[in-house]
PDB file of N, CA and C in Angstrom:
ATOM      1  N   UNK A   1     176.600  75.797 195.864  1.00  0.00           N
ATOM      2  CA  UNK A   1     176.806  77.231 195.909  1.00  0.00           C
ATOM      3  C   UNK A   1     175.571  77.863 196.542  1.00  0.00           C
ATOM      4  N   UNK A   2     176.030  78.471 197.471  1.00  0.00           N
ATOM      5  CA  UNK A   2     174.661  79.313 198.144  1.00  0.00           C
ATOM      6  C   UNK A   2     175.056  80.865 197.839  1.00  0.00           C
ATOM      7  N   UNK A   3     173.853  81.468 196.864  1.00  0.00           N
ATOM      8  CA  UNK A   3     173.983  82.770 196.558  1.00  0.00           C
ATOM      9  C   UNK A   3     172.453  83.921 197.288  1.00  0.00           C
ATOM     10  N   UNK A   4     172.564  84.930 197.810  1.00  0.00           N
ATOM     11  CA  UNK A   4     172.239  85.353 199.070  1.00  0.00           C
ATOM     12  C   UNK A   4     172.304  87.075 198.623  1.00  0.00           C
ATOM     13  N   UNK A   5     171.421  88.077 198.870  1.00  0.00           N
ATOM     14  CA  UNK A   5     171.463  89.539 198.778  1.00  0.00           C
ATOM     15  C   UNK A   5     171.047  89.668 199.876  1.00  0.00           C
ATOM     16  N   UNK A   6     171.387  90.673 200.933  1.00  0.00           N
ATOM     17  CA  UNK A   6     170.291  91.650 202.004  1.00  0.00           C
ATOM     18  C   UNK A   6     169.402  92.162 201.627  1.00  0.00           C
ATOM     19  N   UNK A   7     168.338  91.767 202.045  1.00  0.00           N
ATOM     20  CA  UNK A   7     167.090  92.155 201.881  1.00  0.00           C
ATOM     21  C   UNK A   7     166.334  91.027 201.594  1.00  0.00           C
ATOM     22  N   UNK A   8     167.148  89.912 200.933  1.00  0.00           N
ATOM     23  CA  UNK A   8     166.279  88.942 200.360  1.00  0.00           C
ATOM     24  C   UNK A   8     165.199  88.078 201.182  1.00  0.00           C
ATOM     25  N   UNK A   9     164.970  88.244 202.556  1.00  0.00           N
ATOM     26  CA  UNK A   9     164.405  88.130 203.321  1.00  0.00           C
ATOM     27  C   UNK A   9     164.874  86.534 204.011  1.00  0.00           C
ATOM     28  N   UNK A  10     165.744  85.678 204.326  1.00  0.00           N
ATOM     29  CA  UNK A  10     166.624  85.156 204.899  1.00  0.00           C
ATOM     30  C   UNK A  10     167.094  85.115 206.086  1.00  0.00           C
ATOM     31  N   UNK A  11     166.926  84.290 207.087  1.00  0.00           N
ATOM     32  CA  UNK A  11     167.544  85.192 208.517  1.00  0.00           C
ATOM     33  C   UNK A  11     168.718  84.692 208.364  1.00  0.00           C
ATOM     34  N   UNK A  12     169.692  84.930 209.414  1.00  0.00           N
ATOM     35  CA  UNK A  12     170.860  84.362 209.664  1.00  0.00           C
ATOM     36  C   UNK A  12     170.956  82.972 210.070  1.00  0.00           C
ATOM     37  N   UNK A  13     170.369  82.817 210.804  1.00  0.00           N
ATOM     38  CA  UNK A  13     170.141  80.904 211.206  1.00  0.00           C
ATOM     39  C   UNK A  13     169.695  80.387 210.129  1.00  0.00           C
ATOM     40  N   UNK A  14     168.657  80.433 208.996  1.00  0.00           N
ATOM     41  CA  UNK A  14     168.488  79.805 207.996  1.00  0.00           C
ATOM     42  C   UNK A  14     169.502  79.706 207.121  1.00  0.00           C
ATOM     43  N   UNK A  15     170.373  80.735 206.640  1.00  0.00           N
ATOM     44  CA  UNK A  15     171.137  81.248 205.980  1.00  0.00           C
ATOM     45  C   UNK A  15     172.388  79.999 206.415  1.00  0.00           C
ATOM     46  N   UNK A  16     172.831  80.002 207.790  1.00  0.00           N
ATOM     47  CA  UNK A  16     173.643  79.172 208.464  1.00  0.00           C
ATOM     48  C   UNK A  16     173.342  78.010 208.551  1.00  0.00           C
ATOM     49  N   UNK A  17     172.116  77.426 208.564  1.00  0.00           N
ATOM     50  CA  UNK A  17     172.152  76.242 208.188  1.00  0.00           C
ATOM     51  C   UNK A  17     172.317  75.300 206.717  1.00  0.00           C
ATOM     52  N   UNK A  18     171.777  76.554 205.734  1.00  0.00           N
ATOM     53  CA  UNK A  18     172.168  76.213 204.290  1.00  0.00           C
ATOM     54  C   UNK A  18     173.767  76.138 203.725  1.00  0.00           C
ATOM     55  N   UNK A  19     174.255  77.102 204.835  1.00  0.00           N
ATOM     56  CA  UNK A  19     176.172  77.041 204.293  1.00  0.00           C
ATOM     57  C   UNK A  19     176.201  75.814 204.744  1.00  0.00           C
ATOM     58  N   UNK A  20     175.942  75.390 205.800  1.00  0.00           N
ATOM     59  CA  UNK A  20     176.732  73.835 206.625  1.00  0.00           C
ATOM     60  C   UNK A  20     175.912  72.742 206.011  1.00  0.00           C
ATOM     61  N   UNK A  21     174.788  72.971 205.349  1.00  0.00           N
ATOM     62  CA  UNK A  21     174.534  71.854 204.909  1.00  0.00           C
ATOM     63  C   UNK A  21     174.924  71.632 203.537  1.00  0.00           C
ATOM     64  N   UNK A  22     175.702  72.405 202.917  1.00  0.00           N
ATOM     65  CA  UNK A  22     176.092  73.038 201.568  1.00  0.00           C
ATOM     66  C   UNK A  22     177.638  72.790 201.588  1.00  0.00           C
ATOM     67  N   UNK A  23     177.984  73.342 202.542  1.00  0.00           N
ATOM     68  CA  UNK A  23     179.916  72.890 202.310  1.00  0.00           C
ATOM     69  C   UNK A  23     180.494  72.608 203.350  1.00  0.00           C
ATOM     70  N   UNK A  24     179.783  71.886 204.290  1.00  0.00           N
ATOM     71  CA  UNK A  24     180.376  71.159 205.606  1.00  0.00           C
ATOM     72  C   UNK A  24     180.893  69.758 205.329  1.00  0.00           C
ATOM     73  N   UNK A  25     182.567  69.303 205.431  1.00  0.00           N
ATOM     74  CA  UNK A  25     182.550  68.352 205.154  1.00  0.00           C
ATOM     75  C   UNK A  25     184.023  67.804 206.168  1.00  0.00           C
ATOM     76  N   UNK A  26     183.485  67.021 206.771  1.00  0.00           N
ATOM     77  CA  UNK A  26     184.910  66.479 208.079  1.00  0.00           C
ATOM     78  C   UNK A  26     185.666  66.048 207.620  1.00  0.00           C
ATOM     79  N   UNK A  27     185.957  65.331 206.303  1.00  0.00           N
ATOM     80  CA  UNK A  27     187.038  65.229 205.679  1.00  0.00           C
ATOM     81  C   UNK A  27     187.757  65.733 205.705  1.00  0.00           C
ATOM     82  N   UNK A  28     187.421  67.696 205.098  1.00  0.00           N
ATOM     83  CA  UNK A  28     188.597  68.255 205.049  1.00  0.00           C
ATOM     84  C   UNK A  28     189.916  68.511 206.643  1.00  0.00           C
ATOM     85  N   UNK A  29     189.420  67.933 207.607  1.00  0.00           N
ATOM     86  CA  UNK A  29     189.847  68.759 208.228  1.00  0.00           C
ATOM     87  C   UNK A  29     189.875  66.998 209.651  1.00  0.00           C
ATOM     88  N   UNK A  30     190.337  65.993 209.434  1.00  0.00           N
ATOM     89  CA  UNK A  30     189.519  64.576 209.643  1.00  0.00           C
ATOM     90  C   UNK A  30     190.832  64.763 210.539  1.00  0.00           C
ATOM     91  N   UNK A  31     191.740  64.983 210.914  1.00  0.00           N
ATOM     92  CA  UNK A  31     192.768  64.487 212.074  1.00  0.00           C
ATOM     93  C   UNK A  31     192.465  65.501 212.870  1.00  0.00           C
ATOM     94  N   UNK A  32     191.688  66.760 213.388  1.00  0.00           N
ATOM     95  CA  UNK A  32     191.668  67.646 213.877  1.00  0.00           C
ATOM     96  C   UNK A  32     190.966  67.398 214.989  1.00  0.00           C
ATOM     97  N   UNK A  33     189.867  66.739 214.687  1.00  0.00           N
ATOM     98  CA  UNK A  33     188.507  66.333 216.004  1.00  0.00           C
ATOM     99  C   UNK A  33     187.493  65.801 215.498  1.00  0.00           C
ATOM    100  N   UNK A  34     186.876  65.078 216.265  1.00  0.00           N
ATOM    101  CA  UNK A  34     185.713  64.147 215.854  1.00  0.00           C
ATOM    102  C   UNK A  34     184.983  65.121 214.967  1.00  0.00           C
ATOM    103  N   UNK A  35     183.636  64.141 214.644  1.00  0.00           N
ATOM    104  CA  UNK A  35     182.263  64.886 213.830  1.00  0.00           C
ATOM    105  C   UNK A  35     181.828  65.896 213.797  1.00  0.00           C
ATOM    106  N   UNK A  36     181.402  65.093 215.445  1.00  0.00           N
ATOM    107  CA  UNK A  36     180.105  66.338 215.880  1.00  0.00           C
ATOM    108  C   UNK A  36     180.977  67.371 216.734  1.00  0.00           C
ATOM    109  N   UNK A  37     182.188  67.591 216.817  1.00  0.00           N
ATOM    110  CA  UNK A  37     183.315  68.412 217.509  1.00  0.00           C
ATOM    111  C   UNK A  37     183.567  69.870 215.562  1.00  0.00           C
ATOM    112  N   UNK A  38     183.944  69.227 214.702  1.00  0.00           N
ATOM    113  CA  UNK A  38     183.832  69.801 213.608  1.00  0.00           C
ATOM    114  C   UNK A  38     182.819  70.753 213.254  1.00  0.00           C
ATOM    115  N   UNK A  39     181.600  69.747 213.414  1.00  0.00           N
ATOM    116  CA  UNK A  39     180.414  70.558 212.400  1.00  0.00           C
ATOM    117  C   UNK A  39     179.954  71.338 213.801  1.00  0.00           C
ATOM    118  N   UNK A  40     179.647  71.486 214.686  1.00  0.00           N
ATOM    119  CA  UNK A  40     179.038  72.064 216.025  1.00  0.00           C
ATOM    120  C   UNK A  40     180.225  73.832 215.335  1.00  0.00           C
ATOM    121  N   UNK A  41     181.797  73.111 215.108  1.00  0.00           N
ATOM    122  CA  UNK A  41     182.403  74.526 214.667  1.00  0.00           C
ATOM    123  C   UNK A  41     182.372  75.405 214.183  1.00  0.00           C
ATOM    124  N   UNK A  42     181.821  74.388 212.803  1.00  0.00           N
ATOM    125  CA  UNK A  42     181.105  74.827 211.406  1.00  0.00           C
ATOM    126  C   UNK A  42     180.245  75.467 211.398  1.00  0.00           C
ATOM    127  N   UNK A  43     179.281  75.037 211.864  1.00  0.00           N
ATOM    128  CA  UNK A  43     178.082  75.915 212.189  1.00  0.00           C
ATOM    129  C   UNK A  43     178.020  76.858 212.917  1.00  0.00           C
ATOM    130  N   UNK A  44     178.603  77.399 213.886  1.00  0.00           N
ATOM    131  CA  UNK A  44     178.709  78.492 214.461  1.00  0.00           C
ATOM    132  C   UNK A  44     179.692  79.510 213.337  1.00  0.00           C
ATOM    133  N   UNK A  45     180.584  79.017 212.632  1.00  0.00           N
ATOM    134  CA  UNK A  45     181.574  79.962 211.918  1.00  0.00           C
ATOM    135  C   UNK A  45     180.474  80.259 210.729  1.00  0.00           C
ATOM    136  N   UNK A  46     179.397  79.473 209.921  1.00  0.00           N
ATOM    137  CA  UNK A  46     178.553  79.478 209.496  1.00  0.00           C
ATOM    138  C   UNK A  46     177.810  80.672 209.647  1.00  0.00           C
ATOM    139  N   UNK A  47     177.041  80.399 210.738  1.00  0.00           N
ATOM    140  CA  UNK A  47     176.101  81.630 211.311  1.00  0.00           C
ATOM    141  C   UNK A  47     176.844  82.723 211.260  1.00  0.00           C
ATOM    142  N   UNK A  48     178.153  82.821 212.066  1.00  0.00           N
ATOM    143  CA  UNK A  48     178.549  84.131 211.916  1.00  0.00           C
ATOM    144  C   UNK A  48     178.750  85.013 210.566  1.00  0.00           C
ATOM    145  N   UNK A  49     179.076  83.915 209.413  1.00  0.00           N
ATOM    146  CA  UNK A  49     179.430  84.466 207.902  1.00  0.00           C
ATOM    147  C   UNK A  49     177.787  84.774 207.530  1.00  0.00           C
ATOM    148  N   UNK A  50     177.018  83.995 208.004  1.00  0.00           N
ATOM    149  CA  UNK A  50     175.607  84.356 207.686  1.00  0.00           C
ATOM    150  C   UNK A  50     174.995  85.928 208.056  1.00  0.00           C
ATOM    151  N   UNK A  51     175.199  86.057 208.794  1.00  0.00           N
ATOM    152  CA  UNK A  51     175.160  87.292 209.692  1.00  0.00           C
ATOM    153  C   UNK A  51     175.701  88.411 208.933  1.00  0.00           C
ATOM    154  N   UNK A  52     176.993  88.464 209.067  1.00  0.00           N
ATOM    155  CA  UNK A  52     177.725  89.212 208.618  1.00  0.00           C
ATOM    156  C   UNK A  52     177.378  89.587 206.927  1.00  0.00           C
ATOM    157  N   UNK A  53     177.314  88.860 206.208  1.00  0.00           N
ATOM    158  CA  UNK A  53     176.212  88.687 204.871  1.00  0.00           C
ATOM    159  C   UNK A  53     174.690  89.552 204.834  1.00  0.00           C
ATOM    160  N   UNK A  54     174.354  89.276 205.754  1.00  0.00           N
ATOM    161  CA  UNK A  54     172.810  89.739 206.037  1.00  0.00           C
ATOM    162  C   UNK A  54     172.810  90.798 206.654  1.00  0.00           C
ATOM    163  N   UNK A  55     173.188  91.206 207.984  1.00  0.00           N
ATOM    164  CA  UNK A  55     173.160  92.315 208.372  1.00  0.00           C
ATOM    165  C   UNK A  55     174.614  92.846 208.893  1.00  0.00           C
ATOM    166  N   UNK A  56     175.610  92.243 208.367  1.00  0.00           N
ATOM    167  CA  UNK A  56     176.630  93.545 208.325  1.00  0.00           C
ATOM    168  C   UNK A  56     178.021  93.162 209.144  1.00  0.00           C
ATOM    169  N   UNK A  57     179.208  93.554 209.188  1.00  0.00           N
ATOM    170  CA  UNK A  57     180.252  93.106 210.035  1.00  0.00           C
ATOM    171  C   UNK A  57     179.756  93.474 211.506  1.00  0.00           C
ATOM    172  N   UNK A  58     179.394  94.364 212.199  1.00  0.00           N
ATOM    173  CA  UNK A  58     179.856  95.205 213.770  1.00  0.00           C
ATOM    174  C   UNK A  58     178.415  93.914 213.602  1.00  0.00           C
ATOM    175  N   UNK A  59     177.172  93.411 213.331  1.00  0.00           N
ATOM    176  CA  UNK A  59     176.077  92.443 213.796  1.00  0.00           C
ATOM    177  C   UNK A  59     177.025  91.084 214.186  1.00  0.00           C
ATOM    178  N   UNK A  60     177.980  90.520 213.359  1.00  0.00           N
ATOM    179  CA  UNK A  60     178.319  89.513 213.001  1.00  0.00           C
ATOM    180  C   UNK A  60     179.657  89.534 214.246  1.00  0.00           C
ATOM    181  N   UNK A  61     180.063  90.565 214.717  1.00  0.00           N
ATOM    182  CA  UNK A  61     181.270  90.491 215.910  1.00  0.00           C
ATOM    183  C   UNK A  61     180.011  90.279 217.243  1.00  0.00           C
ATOM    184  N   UNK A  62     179.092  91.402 216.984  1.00  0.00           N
ATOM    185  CA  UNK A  62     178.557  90.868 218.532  1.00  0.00           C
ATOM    186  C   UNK A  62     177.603  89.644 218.421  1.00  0.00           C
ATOM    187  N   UNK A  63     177.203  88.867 217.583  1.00  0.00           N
ATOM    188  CA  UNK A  63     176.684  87.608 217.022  1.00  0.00           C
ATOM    189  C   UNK A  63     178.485  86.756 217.587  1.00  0.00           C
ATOM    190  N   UNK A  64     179.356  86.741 217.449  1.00  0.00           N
ATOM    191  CA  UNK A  64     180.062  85.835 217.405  1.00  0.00           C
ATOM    192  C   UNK A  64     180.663  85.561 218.822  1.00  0.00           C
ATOM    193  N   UNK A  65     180.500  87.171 219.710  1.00  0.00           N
ATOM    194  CA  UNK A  65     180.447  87.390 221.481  1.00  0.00           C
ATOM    195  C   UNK A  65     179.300  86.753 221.759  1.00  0.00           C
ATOM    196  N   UNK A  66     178.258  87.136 221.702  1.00  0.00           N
ATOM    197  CA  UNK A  66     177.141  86.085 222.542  1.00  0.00           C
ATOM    198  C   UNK A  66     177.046  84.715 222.265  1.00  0.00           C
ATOM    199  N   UNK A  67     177.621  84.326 220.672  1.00  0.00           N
ATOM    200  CA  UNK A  67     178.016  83.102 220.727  1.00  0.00           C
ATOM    201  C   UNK A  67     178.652  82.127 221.838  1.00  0.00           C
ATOM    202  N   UNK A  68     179.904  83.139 222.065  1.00  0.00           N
ATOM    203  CA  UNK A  68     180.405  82.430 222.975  1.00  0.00           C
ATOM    204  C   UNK A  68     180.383  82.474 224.447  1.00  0.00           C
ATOM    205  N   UNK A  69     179.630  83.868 224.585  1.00  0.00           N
ATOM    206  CA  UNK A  69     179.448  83.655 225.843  1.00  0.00           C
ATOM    207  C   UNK A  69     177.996  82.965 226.032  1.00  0.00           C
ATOM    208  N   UNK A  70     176.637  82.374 225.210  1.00  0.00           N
ATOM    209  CA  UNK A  70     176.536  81.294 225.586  1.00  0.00           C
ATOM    210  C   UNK A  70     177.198  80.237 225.844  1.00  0.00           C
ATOM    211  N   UNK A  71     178.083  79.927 225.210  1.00  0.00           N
ATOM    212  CA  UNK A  71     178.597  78.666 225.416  1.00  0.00           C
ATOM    213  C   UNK A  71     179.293  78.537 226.466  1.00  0.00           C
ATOM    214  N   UNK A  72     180.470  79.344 226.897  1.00  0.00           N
ATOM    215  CA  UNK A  72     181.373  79.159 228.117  1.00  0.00           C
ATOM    216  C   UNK A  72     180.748  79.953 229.141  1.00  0.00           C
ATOM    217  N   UNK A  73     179.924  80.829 229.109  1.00  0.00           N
ATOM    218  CA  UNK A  73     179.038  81.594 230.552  1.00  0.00           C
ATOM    219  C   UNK A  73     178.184  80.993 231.403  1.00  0.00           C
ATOM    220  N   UNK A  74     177.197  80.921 230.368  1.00  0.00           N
ATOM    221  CA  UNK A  74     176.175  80.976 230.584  1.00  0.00           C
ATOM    222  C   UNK A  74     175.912  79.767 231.852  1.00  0.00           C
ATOM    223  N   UNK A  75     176.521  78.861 231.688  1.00  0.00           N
ATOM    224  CA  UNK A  75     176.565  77.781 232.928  1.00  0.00           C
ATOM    225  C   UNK A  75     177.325  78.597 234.485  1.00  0.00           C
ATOM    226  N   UNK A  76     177.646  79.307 233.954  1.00  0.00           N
ATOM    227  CA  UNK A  76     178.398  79.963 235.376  1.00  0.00           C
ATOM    228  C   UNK A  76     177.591  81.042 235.852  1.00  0.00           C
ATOM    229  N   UNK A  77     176.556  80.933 235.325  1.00  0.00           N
ATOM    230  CA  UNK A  77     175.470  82.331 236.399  1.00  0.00           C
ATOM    231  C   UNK A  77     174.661  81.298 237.280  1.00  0.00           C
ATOM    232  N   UNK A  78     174.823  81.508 238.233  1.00  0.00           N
ATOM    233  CA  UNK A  78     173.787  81.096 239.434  1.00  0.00           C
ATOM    234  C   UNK A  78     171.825  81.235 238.708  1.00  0.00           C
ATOM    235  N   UNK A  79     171.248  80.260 238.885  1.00  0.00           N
ATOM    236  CA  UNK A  79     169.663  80.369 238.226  1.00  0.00           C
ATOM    237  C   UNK A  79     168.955  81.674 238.648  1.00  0.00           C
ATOM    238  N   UNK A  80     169.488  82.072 240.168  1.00  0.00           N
ATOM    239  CA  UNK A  80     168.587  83.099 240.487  1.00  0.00           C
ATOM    240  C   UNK A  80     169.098  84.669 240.114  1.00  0.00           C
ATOM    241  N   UNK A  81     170.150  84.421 239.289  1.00  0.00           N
ATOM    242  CA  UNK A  81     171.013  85.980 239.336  1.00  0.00           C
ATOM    243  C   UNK A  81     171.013  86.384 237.584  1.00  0.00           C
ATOM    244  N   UNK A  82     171.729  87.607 237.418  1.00  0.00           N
ATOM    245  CA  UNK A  82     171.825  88.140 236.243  1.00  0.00           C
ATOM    246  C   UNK A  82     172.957  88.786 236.366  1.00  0.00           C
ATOM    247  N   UNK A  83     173.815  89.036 235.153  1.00  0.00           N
ATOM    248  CA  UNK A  83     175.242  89.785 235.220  1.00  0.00           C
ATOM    249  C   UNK A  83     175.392  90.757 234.241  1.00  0.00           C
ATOM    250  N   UNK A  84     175.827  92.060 234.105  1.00  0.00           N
ATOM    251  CA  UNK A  84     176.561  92.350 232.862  1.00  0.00           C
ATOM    252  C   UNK A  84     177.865  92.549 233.297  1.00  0.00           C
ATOM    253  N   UNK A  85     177.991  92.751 232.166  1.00  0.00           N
ATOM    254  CA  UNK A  85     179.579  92.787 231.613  1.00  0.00           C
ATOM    255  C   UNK A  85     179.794  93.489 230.892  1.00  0.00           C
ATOM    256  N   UNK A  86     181.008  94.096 231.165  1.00  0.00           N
ATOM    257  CA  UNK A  86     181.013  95.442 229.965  1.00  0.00           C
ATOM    258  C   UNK A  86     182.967  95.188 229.653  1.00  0.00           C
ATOM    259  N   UNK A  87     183.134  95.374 228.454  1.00  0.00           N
ATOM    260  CA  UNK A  87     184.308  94.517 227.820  1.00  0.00           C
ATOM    261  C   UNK A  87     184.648  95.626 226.880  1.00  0.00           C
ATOM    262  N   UNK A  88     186.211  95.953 227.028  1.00  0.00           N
ATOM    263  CA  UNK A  88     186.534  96.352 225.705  1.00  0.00           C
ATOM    264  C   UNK A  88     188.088  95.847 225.581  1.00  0.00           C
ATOM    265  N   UNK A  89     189.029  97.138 224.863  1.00  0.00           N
ATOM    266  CA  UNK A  89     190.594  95.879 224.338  1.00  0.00           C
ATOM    267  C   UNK A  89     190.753  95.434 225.519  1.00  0.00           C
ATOM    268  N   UNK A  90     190.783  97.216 226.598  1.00  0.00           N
ATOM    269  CA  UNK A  90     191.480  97.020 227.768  1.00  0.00           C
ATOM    270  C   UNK A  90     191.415  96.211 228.774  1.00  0.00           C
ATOM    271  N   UNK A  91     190.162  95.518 228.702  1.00  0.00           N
ATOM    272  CA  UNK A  91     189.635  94.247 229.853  1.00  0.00           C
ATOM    273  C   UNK A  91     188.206  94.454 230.078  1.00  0.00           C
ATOM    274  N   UNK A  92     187.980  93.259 231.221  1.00  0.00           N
ATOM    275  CA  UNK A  92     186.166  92.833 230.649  1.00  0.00           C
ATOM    276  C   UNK A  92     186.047  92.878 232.629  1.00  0.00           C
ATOM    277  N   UNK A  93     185.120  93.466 232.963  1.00  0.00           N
ATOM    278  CA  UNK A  93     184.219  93.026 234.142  1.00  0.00           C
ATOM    279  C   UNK A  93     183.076  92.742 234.343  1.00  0.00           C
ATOM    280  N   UNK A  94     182.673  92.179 235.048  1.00  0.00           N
ATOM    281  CA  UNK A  94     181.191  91.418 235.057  1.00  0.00           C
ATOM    282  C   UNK A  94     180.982  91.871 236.528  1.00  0.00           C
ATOM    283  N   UNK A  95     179.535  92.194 236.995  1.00  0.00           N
ATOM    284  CA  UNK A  95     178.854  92.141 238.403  1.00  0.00           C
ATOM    285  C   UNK A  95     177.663  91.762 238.140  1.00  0.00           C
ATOM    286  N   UNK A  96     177.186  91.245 239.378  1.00  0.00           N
ATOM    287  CA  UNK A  96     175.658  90.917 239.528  1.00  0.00           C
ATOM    288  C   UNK A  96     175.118  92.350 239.487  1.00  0.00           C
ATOM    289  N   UNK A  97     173.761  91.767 238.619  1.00  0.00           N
ATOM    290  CA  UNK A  97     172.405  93.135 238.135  1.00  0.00           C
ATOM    291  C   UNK A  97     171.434  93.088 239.952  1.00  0.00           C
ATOM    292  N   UNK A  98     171.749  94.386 240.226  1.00  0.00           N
ATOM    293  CA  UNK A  98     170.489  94.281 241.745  1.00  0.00           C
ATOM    294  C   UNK A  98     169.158  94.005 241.554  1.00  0.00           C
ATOM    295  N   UNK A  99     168.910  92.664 242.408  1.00  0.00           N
ATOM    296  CA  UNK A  99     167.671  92.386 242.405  1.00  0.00           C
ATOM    297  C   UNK A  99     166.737  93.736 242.617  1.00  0.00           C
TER     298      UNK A  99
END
């Protein structure tokens, strides 16, 4: 059992690593995908409940966007460039930031 207040001085990554090392278990869930396919899951759904715990739901949605757009973006920017993106229900565009 991991028990947790805001304020208690905790970040979210610590916080996230104590849930997954606390109630991560591939068993439950063993025909779905390998190990390290599971807990890599875990731990990100982790962090986000961590977050959201600590500093709040609207932290824990854009914690769970940059999540992923490290993961599926971030390989798709050219080394020398920068992008934003601005996203809402209605749809998402991205342009290069002028050098």
């Amino acid at each position: 059992m991991v028990l947790v207040t805001r304020g208690s001085g905790i970040d979210p990554d610590r916080l996230g690593c104590m849930i997954h090392a606390t109630l991560f278990s591939s068993r439950d869930d063993a025909d779905a995908d390998s190990w390290e396919t599971q807990s890599r899951a875990f731990a990100r759904e982790a962090r986000q409940v961590a977050t959201g715990v600590l500093l709040g739901e609207d932290a824990a949605t854009v914690e769970a966007i940059l999540m992923e757009a490290r993961h599926h973006l971030a390989c798709l920017i050219p080394k020398d460039r920068r992008i934003v993106i601005h996203a809402d229900r209605g749809g998402i565009t991205a342009d290069f930031m002028p050098d």
